[in-house]
PDB file of N, CA and C in Angstrom:
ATOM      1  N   UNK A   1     137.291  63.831  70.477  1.00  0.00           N
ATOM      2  CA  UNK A   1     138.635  63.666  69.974  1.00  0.00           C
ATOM      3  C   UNK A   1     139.077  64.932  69.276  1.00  0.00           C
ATOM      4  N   UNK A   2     140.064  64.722  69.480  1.00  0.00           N
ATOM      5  CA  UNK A   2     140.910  66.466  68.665  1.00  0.00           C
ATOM      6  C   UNK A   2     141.451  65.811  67.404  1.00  0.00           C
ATOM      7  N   UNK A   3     140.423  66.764  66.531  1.00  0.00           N
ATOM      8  CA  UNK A   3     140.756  66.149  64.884  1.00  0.00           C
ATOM      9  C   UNK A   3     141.961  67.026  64.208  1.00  0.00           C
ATOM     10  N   UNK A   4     142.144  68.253  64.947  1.00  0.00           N
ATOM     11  CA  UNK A   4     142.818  68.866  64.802  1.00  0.00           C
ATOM     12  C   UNK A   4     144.607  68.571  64.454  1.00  0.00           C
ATOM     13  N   UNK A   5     144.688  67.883  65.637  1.00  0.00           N
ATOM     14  CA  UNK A   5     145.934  67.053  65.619  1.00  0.00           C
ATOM     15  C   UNK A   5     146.241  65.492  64.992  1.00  0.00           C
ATOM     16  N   UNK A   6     145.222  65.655  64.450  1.00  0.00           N
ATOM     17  CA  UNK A   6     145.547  64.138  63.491  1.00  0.00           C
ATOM     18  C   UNK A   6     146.511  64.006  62.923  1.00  0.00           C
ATOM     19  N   UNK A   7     147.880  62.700  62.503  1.00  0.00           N
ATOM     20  CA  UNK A   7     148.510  62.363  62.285  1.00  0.00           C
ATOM     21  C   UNK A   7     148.222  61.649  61.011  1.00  0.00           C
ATOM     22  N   UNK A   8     147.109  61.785  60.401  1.00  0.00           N
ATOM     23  CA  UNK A   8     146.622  60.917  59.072  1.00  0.00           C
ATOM     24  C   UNK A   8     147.281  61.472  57.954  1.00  0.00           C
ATOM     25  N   UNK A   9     147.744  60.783  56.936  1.00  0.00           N
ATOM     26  CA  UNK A   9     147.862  61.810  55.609  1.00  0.00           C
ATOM     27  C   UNK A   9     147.164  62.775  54.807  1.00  0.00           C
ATOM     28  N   UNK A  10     147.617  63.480  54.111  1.00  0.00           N
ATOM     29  CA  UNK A  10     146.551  64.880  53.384  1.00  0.00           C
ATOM     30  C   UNK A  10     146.235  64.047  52.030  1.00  0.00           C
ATOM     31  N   UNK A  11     147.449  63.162  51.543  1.00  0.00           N
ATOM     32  CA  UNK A  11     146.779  62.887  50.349  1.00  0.00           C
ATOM     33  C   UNK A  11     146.695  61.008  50.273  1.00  0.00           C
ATOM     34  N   UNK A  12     146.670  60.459  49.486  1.00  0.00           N
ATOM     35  CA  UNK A  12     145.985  59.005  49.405  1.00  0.00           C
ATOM     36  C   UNK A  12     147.380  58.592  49.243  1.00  0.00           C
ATOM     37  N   UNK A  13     147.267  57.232  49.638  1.00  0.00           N
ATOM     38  CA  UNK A  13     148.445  56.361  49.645  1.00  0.00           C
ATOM     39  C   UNK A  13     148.123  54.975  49.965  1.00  0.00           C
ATOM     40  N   UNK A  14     148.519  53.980  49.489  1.00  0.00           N
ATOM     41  CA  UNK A  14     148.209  53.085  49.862  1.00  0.00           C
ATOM     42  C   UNK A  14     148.611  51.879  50.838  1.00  0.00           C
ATOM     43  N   UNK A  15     147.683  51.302  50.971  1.00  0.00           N
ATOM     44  CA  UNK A  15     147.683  50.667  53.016  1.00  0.00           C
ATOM     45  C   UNK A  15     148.034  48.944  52.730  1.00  0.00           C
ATOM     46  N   UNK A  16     148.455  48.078  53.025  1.00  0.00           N
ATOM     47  CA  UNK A  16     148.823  47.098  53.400  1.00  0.00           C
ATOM     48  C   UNK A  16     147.599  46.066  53.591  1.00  0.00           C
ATOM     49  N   UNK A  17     146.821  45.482  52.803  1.00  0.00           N
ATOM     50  CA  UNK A  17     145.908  44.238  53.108  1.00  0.00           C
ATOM     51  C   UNK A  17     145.897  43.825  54.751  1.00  0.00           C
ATOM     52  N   UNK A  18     146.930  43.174  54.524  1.00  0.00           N
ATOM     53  CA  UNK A  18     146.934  42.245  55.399  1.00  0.00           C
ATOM     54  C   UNK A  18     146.908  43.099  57.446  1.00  0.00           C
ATOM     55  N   UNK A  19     147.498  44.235  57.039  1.00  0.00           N
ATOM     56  CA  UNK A  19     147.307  45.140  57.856  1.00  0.00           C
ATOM     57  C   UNK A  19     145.928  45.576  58.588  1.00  0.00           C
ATOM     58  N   UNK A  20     145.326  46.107  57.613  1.00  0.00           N
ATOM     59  CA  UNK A  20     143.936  46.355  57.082  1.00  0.00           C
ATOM     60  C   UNK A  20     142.729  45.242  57.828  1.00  0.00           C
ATOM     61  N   UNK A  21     143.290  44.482  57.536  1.00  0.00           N
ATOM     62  CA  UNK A  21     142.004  43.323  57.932  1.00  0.00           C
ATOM     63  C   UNK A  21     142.429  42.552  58.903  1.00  0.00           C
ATOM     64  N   UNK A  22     143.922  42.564  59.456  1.00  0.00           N
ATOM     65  CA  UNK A  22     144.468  41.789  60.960  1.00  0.00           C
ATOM     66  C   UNK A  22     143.344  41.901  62.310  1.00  0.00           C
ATOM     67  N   UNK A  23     143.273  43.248  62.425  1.00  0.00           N
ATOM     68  CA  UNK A  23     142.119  42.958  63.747  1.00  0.00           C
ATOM     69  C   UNK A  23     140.677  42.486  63.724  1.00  0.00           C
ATOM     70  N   UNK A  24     140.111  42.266  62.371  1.00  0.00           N
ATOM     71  CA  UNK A  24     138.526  41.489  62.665  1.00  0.00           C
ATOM     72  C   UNK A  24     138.737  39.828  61.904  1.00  0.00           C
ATOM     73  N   UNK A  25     140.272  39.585  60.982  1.00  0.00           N
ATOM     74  CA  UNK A  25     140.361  38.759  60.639  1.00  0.00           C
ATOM     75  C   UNK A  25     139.741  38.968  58.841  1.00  0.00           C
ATOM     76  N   UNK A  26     138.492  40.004  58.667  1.00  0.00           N
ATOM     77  CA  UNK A  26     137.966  39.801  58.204  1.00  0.00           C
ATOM     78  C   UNK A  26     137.538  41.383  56.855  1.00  0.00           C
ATOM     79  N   UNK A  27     138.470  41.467  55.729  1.00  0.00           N
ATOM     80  CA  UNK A  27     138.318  42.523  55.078  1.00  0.00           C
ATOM     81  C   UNK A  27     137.286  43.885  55.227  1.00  0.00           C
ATOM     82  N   UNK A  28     136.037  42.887  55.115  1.00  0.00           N
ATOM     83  CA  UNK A  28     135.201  43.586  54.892  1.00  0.00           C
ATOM     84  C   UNK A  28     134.463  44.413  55.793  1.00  0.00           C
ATOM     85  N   UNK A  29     134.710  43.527  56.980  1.00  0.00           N
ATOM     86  CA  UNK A  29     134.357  44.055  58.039  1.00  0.00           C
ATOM     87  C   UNK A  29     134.806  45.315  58.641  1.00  0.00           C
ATOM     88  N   UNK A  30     136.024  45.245  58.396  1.00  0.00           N
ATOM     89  CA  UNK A  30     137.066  46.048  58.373  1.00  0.00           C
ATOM     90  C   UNK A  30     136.756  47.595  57.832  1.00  0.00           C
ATOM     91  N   UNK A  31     136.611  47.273  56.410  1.00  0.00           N
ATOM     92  CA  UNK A  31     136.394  48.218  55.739  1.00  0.00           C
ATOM     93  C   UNK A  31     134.787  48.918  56.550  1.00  0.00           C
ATOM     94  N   UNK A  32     133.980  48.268  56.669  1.00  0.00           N
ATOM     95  CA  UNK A  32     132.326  48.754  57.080  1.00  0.00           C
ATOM     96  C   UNK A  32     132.743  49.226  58.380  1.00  0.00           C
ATOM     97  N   UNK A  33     133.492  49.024  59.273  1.00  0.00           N
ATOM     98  CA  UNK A  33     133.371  49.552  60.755  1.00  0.00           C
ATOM     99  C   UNK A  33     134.379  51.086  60.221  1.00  0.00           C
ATOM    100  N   UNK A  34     135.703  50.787  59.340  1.00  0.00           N
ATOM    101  CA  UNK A  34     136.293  52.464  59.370  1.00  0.00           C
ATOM    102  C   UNK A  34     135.699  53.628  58.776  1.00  0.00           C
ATOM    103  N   UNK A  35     134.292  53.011  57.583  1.00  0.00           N
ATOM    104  CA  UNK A  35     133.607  54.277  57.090  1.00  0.00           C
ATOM    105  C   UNK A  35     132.803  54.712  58.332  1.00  0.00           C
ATOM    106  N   UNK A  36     132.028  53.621  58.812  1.00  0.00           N
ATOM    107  CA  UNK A  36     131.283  53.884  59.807  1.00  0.00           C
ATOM    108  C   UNK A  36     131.893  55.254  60.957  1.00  0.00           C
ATOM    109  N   UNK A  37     133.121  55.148  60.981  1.00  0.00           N
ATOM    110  CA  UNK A  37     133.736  56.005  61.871  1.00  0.00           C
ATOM    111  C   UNK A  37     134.242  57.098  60.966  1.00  0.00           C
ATOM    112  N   UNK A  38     134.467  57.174  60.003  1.00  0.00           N
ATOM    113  CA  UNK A  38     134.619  58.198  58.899  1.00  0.00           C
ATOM    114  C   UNK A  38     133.372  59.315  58.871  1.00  0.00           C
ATOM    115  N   UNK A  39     131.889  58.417  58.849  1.00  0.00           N
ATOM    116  CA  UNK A  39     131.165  59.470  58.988  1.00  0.00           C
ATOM    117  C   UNK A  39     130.916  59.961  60.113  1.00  0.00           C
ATOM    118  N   UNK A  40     130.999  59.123  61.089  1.00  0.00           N
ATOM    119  CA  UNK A  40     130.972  60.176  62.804  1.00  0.00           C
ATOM    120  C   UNK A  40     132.268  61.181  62.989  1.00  0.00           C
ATOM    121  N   UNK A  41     133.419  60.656  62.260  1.00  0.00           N
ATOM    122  CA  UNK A  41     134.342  62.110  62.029  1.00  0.00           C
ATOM    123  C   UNK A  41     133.635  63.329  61.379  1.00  0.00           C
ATOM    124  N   UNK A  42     132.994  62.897  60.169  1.00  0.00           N
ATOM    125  CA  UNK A  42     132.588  63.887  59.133  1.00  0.00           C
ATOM    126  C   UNK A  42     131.529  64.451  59.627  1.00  0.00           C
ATOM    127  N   UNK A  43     130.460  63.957  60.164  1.00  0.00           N
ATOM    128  CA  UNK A  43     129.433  64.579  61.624  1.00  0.00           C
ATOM    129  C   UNK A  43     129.925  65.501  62.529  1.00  0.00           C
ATOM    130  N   UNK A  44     131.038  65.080  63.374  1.00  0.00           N
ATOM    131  CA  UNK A  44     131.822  65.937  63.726  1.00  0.00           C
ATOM    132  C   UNK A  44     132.499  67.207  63.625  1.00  0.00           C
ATOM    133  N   UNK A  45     133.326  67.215  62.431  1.00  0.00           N
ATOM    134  CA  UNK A  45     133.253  68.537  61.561  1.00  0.00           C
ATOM    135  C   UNK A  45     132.697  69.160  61.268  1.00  0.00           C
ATOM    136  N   UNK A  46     131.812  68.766  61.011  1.00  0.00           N
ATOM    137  CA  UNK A  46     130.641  69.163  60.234  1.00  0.00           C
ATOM    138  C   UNK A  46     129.924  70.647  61.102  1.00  0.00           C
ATOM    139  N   UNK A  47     129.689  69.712  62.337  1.00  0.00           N
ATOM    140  CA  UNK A  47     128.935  70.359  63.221  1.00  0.00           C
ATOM    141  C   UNK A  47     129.771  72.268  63.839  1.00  0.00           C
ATOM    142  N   UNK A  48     130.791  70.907  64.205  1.00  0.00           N
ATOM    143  CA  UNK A  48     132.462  72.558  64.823  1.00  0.00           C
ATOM    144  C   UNK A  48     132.304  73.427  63.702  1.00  0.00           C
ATOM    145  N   UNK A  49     132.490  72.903  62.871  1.00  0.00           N
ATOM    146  CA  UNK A  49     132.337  73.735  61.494  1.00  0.00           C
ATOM    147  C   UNK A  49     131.482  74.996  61.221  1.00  0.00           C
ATOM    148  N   UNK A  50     130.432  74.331  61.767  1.00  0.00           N
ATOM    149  CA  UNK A  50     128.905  75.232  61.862  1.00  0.00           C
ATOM    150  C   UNK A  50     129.075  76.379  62.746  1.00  0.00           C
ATOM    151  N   UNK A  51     129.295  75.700  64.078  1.00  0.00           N
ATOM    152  CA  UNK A  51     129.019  76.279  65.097  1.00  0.00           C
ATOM    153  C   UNK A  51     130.597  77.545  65.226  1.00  0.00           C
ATOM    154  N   UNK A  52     131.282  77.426  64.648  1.00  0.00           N
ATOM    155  CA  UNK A  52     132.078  78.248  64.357  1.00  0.00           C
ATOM    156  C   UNK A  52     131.879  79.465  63.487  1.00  0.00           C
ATOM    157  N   UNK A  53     131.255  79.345  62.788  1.00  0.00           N
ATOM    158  CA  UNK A  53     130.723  80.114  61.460  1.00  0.00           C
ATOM    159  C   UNK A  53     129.998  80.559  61.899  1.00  0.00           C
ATOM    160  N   UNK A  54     128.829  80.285  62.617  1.00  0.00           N
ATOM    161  CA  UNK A  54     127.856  80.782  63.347  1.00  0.00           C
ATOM    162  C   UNK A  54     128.452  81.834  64.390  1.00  0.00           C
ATOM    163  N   UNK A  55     129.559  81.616  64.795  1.00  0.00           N
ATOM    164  CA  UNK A  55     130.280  83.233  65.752  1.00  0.00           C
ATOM    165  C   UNK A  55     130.250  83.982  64.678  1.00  0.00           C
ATOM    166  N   UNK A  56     130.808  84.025  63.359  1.00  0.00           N
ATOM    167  CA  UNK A  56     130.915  85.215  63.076  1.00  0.00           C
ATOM    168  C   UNK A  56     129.940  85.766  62.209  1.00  0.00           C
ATOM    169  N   UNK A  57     128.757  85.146  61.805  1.00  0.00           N
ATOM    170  CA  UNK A  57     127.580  85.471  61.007  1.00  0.00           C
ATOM    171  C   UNK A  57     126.901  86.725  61.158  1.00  0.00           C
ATOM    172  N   UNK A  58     126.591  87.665  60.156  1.00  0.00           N
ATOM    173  CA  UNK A  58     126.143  88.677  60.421  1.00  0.00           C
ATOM    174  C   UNK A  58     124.868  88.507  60.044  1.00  0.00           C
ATOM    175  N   UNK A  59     123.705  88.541  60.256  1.00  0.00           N
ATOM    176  CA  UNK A  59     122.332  88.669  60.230  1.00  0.00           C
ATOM    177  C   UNK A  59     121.973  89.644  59.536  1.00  0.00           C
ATOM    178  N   UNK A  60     121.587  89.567  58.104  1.00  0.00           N
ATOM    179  CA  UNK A  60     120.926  91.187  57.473  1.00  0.00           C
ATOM    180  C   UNK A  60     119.825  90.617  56.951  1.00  0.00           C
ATOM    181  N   UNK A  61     118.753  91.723  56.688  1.00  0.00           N
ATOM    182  CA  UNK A  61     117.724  91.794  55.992  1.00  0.00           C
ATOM    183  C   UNK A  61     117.705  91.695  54.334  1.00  0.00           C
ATOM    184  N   UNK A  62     118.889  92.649  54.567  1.00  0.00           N
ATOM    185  CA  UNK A  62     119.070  93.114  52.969  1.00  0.00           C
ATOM    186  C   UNK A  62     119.495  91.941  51.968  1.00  0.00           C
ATOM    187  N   UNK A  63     119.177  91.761  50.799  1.00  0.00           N
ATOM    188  CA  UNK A  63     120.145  90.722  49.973  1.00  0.00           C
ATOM    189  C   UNK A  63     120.436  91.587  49.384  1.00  0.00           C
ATOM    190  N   UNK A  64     120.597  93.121  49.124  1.00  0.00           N
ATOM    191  CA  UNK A  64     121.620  93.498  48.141  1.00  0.00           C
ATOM    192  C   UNK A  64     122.919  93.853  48.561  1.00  0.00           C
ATOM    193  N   UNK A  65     122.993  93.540  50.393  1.00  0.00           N
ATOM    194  CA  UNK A  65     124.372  94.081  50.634  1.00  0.00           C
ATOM    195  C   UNK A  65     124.915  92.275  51.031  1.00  0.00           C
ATOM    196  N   UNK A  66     126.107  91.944  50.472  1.00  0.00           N
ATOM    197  CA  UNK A  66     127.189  90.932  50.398  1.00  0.00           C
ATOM    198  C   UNK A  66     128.185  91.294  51.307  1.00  0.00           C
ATOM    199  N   UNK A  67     128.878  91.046  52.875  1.00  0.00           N
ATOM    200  CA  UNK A  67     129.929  91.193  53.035  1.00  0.00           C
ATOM    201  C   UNK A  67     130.593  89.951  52.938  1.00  0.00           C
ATOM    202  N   UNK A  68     131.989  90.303  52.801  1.00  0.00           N
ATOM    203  CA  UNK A  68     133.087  89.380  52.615  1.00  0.00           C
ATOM    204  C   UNK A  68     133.474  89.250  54.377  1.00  0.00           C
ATOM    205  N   UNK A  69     133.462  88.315  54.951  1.00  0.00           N
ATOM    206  CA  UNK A  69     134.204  88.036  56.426  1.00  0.00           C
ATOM    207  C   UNK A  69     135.150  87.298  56.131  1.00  0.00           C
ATOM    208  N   UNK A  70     136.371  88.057  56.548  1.00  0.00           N
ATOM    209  CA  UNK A  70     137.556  87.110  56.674  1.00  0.00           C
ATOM    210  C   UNK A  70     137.727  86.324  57.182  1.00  0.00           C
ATOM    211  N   UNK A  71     136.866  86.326  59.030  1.00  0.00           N
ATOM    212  CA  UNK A  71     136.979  85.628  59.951  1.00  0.00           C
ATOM    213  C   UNK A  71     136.583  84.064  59.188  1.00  0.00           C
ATOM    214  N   UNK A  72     135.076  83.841  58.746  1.00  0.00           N
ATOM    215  CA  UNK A  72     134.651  82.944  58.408  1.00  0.00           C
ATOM    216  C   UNK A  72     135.487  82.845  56.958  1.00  0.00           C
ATOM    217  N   UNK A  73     136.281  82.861  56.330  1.00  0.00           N
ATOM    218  CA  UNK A  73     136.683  82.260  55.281  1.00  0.00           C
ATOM    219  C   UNK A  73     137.844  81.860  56.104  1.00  0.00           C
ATOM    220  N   UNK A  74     138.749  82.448  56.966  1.00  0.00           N
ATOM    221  CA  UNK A  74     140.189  81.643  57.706  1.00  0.00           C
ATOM    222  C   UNK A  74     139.182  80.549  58.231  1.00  0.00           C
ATOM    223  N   UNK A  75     138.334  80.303  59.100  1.00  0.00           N
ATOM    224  CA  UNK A  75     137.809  79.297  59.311  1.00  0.00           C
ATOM    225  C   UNK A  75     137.970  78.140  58.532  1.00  0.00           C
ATOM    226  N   UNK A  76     137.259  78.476  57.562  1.00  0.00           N
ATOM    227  CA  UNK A  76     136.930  77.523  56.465  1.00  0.00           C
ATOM    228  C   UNK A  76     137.967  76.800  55.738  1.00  0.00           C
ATOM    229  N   UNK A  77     139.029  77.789  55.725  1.00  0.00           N
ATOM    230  CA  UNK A  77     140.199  77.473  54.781  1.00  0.00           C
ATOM    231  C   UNK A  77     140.861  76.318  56.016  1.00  0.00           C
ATOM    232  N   UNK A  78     141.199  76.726  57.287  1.00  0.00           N
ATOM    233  CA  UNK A  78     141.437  75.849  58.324  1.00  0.00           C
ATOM    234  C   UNK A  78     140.765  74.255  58.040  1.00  0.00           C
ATOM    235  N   UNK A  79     139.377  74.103  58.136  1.00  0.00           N
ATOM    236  CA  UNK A  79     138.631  72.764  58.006  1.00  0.00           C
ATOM    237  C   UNK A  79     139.223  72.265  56.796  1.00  0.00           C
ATOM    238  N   UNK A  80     139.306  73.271  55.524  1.00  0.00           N
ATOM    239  CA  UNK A  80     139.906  72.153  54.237  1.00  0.00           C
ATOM    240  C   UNK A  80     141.404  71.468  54.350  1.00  0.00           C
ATOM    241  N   UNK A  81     141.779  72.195  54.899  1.00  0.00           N
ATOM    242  CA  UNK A  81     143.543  71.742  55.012  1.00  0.00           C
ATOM    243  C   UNK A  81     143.580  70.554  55.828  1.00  0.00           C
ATOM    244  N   UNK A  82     142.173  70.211  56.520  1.00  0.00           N
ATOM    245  CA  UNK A  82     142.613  69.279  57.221  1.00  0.00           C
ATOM    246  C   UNK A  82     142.476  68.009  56.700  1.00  0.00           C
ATOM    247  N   UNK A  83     143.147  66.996  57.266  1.00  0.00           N
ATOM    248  CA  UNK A  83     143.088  65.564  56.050  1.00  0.00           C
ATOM    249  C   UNK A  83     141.773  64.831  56.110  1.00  0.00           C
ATOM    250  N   UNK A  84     140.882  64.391  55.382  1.00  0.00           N
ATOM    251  CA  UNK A  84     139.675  64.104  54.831  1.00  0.00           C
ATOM    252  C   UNK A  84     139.255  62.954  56.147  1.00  0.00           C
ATOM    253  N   UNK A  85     137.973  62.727  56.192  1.00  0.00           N
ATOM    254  CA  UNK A  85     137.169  62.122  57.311  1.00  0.00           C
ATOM    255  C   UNK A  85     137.972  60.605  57.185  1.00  0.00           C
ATOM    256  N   UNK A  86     138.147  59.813  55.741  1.00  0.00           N
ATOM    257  CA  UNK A  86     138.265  58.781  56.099  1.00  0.00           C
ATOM    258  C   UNK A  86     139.509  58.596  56.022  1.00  0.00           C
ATOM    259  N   UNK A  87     140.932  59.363  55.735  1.00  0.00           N
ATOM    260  CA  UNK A  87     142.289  58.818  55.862  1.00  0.00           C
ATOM    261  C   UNK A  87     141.721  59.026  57.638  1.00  0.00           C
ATOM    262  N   UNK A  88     141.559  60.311  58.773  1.00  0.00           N
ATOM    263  CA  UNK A  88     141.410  59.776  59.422  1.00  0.00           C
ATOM    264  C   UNK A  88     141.090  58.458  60.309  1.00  0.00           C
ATOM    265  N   UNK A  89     140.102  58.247  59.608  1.00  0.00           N
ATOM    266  CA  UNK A  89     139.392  56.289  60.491  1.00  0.00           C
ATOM    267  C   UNK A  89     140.452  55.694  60.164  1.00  0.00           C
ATOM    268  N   UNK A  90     141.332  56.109  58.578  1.00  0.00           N
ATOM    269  CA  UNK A  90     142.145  54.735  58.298  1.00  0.00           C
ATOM    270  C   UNK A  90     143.269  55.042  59.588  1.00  0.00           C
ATOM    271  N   UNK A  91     143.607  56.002  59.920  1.00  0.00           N
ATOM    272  CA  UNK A  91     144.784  56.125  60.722  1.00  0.00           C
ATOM    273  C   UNK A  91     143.866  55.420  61.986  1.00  0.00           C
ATOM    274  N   UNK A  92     142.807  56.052  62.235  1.00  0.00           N
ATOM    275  CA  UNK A  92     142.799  55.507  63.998  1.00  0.00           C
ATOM    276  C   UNK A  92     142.686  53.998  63.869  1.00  0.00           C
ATOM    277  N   UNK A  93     141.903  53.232  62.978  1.00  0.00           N
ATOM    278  CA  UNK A  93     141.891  51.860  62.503  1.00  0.00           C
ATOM    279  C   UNK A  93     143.626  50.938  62.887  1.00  0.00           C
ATOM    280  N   UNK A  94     144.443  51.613  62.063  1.00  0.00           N
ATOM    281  CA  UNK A  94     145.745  50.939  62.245  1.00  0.00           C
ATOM    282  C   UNK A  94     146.528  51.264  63.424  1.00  0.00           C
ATOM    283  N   UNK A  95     146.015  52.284  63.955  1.00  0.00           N
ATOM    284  CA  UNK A  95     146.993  52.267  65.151  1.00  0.00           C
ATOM    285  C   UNK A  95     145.908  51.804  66.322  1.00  0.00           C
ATOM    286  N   UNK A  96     144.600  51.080  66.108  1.00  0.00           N
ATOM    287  CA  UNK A  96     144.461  50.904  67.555  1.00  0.00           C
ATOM    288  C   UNK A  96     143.424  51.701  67.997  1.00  0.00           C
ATOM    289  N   UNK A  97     143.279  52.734  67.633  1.00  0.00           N
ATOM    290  CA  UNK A  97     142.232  53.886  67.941  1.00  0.00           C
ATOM    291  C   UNK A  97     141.038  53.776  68.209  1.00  0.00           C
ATOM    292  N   UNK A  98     140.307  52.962  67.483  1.00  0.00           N
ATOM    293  CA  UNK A  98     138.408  52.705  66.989  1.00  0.00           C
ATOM    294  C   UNK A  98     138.194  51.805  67.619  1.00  0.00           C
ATOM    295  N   UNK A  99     137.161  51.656  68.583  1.00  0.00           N
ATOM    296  CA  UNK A  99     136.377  50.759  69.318  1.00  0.00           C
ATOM    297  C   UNK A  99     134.932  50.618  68.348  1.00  0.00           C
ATOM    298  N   UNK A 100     135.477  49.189  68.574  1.00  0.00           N
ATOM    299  CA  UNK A 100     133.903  48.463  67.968  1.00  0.00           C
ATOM    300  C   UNK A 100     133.585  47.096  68.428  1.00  0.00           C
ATOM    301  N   UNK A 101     132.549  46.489  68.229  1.00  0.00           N
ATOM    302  CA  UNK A 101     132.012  45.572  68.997  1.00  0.00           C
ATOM    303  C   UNK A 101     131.132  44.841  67.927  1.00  0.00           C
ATOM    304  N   UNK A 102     130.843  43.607  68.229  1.00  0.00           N
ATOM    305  CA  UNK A 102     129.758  42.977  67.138  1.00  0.00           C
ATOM    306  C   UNK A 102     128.829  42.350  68.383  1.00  0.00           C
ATOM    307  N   UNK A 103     127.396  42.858  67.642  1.00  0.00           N
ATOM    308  CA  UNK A 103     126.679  42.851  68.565  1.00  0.00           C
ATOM    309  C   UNK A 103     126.247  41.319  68.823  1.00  0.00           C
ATOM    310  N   UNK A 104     126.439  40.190  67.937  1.00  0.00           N
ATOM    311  CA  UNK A 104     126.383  38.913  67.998  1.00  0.00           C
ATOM    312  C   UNK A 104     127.469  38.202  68.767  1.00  0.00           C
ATOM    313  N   UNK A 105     128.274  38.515  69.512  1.00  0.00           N
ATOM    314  CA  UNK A 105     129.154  38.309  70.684  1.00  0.00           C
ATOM    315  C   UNK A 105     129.235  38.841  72.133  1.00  0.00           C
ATOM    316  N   UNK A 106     129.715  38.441  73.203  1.00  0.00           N
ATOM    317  CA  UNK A 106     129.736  38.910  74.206  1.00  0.00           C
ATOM    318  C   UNK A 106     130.301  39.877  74.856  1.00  0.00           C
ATOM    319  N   UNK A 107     131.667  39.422  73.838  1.00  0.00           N
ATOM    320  CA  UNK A 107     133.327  40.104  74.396  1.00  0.00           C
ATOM    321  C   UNK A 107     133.006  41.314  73.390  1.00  0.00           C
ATOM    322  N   UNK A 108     134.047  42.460  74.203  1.00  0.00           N
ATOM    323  CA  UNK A 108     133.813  43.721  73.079  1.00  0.00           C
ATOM    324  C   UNK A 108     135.432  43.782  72.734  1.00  0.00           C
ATOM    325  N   UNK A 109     135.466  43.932  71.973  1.00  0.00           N
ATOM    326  CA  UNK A 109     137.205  44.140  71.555  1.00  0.00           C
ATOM    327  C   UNK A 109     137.437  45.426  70.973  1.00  0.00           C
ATOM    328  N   UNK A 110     138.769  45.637  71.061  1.00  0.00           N
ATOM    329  CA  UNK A 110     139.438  46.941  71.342  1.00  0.00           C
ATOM    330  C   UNK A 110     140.392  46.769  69.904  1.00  0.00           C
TER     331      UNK A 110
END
């Protein structure tokens, strides 16, 4: 998924109960399946994150020489601006987005 283009908010706001818990019926459940997907976002990042940083890493021997890379700080500054792992889940949660399943049933629901 392209986290990039997320439509979630940057800062906190608050969400609608009844909203919230319409597709399992059931609050809590609710709540445990969108962290659950909060941290496979935050896994996610995590990783691009890395593997980005890792292009521009310079390899030295030395610890008395420090460079400053711009490249890897625009990076970085990019990942913070983006809106946090779990307003994401909350957005894909309400619109439909997150597939999950309970493994004590047959049917998988959407």
């Amino acid at each position: 998924m392209d986290y990039k283009n997320s439509e979630a908010p940057l800062s906190t706001i608050t969400y609608n109960r009844e909203d919230v818990e319409k597709p399992t019926g059931n609050l809590y459940e609710a709540i445990v399946i969108m962290a659950k997907r909060a941290a496979q976002i935050n896994g996610d990042l995590k990783k691009e994150l890395v593997e980005k940083l890792e292009e521009f890493a310079t390899h030295n021997d030395s610890l008395e020489e420090v460079f400053e890379n711009k490249e890897q700080i625009e990076v970085s500054k990019f990942y913070e601006r983006l809106p946090k792992p779990t307003a994401m889940a909350i957005d894909d949660w309400l619109n439909n987005r997150t597939y999950y399943r309970r493994p004590d049933t047959e049917t998988d629901t959407k």
